[in-house]
N, C-alpha and C. Protein backbone atom coordinates (compact mmCIF):
# COMPACT_ATOMS: atom_id res chain seq x y z
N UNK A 1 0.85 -1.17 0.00
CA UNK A 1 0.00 0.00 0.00
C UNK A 1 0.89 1.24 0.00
N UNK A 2 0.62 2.09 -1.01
CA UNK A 2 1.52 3.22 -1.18
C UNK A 2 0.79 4.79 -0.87
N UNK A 3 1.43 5.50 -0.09
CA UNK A 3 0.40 6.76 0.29
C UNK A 3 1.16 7.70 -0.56
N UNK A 4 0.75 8.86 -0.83
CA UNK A 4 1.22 9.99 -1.57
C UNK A 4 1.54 11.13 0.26
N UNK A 5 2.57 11.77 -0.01
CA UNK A 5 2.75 12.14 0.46
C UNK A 5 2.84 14.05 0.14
N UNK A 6 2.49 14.92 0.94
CA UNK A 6 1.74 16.61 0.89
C UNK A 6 2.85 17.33 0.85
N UNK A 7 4.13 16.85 0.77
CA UNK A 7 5.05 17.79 0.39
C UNK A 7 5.89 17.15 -1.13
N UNK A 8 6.12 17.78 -2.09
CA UNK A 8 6.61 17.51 -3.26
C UNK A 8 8.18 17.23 -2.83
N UNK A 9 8.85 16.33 -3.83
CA UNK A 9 9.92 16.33 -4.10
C UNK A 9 10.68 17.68 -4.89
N UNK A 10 11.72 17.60 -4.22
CA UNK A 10 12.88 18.55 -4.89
C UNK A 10 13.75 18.51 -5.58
N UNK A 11 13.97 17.09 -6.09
CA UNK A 11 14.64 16.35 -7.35
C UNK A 11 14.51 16.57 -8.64
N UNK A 12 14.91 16.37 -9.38
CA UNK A 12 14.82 16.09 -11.09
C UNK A 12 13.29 15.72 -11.18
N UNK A 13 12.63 15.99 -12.35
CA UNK A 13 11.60 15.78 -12.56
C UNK A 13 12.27 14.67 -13.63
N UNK A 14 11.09 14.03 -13.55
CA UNK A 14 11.51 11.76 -14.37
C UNK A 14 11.36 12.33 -16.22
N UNK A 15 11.62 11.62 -16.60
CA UNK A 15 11.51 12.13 -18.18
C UNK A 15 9.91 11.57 -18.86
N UNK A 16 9.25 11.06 -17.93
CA UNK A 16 7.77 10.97 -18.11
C UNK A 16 6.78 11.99 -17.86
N UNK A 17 7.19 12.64 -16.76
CA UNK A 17 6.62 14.06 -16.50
C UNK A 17 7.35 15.16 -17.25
N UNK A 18 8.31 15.26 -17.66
CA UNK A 18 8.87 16.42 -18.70
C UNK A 18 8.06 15.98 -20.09
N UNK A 19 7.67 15.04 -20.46
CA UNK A 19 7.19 14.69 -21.65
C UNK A 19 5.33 15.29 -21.25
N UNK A 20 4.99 14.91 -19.97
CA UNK A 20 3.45 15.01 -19.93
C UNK A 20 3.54 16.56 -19.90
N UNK A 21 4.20 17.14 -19.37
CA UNK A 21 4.60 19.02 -19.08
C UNK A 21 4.21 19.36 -20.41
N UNK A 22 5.59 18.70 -21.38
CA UNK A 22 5.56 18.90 -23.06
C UNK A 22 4.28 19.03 -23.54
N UNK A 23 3.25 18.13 -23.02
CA UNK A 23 2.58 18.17 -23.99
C UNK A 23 1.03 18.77 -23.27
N UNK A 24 1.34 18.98 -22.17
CA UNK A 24 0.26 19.80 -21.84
C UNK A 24 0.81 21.37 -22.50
N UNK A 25 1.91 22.15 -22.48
CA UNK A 25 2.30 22.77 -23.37
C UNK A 25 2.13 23.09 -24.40
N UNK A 26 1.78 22.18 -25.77
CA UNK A 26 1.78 22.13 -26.99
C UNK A 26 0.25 22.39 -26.98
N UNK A 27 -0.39 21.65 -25.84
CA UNK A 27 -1.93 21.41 -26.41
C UNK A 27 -2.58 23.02 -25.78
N UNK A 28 -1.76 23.86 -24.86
CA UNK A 28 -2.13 25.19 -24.47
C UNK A 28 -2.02 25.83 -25.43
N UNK A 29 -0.89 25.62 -25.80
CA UNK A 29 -0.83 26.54 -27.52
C UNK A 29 -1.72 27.03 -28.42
N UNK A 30 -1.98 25.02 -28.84
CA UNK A 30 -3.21 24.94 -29.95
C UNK A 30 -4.32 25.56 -29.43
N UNK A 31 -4.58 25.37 -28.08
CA UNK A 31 -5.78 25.88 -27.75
C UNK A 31 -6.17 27.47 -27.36
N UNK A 32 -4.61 28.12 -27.43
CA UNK A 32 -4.76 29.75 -27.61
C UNK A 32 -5.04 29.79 -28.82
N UNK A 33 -4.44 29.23 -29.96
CA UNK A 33 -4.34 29.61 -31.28
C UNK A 33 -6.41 29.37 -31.85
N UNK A 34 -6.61 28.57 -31.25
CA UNK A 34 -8.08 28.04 -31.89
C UNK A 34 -9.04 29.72 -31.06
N UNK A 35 -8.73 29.46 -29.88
CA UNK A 35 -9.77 31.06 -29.53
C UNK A 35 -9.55 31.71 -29.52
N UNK A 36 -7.95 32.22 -30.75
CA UNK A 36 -7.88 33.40 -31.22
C UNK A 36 -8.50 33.69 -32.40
N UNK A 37 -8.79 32.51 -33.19
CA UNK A 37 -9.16 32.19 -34.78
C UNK A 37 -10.68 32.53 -34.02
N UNK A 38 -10.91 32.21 -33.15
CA UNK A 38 -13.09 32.91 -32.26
C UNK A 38 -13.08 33.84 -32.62
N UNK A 39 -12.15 34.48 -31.79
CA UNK A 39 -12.17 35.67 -31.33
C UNK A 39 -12.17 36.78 -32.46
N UNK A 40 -11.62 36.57 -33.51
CA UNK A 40 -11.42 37.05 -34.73
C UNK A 40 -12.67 37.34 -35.53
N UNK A 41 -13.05 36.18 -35.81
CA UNK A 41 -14.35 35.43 -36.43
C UNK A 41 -15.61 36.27 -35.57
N UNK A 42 -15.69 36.15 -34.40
CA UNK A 42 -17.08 37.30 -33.89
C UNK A 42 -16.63 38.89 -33.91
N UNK A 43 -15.17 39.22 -33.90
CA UNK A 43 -15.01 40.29 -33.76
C UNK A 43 -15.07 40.99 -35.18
N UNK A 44 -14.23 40.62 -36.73
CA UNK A 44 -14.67 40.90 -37.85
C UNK A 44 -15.60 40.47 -38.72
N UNK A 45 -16.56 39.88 -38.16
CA UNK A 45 -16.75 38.86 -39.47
C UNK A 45 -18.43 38.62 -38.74
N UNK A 46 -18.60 39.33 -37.97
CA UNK A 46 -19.89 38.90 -36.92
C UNK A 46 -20.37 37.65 -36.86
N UNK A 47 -19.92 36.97 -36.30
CA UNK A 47 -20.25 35.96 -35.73
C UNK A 47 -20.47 35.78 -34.15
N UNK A 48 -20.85 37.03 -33.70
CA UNK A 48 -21.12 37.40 -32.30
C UNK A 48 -22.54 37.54 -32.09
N UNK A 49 -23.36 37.15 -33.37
CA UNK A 49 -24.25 37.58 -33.46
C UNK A 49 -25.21 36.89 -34.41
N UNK A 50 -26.45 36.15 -34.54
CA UNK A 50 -27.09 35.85 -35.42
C UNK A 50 -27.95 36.35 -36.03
N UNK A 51 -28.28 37.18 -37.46
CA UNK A 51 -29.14 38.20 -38.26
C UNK A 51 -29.91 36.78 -39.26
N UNK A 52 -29.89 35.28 -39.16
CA UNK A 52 -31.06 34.74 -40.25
C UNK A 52 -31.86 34.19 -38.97
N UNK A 53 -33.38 34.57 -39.07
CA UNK A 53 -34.40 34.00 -37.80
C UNK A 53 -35.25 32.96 -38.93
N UNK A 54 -34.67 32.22 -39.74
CA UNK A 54 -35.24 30.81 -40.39
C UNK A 54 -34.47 29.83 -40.30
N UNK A 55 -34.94 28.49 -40.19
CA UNK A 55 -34.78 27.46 -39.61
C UNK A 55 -33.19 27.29 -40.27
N UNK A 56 -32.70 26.73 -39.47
CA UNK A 56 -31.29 26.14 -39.52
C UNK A 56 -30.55 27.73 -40.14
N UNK A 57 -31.05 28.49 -39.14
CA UNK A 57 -30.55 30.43 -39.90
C UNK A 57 -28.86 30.41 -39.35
N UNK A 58 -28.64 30.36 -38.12
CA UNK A 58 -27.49 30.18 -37.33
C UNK A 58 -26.53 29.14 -37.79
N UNK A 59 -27.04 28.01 -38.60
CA UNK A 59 -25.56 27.54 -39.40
C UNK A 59 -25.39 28.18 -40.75
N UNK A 60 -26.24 28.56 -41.73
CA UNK A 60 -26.12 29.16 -42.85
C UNK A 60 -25.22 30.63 -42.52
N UNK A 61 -25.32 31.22 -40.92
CA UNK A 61 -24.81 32.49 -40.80
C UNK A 61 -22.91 32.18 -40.45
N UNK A 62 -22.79 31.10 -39.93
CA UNK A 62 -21.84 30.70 -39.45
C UNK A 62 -20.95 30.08 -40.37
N UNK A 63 -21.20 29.37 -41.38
CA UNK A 63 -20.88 28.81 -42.67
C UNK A 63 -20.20 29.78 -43.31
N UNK A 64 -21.66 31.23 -43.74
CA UNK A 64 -21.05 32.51 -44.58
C UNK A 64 -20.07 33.04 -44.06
N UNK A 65 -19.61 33.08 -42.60
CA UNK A 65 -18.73 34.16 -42.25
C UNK A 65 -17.47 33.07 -42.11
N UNK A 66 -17.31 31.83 -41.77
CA UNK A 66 -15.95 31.13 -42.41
C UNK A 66 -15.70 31.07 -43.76
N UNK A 67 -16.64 31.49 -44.29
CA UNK A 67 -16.07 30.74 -46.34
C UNK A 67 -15.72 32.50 -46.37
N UNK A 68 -15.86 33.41 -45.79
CA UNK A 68 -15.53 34.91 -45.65
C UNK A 68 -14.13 34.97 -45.26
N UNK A 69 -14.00 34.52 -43.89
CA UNK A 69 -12.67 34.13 -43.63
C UNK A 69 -11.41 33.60 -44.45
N UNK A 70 -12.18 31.96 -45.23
CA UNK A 70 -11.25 31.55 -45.74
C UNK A 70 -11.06 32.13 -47.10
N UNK A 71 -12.25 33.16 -48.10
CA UNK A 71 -11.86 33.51 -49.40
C UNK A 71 -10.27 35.03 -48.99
N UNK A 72 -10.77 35.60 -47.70
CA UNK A 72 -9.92 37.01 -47.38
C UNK A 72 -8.73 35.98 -47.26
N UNK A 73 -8.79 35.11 -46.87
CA UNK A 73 -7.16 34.25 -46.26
C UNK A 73 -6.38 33.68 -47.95
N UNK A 74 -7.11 33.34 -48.79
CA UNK A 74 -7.13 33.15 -49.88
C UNK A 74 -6.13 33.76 -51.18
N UNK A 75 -7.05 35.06 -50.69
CA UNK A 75 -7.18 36.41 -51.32
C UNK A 75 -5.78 36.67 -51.62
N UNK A 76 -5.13 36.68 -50.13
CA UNK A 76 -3.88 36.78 -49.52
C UNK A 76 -2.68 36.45 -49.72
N UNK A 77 -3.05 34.88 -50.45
CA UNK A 77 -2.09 33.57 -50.44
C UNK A 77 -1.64 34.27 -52.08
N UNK A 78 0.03 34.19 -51.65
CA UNK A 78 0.69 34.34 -52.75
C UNK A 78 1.46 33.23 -53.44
């Protein structure tokens, strides 16, 4: 029977936890990078907001303002 004990070690961290660190790391990243691509998207492109009140209005509005996104990103590409 093994107890955990309330004060941490002061040693080397094992190369299993530098790898789990790693990759909680990488996945903070992606996950700034994705709710900056939001943040973007409601701030130019209104998607903060829904203007079609017919059925399935809120994906047709959400659809237009990514294919908006991706023709300006497009536009761009040299």
């Amino acid at each position: 029977m093994s107890h955990q004990s309330s004060i941490k070690s002061c040693g080397k961290a094992s190369n299993c936890q530098l790898k789990r660190r790693q990759g909680r790391c990488r996945l903070q990243r992606l996950k700034c990078a994705i709710e900056a691509k939001i943040s973007l998207a409601k701030r130019k492109y209104g998607l903060n907001r829904i203007n079609y009140r017919i059925q399935n209005g809120e994906e047709i509005w959400i659809r237009m303002g990514l294919l908006a996104m991706n023709l300006k990103k497009a536009m761009n590409y040299r």
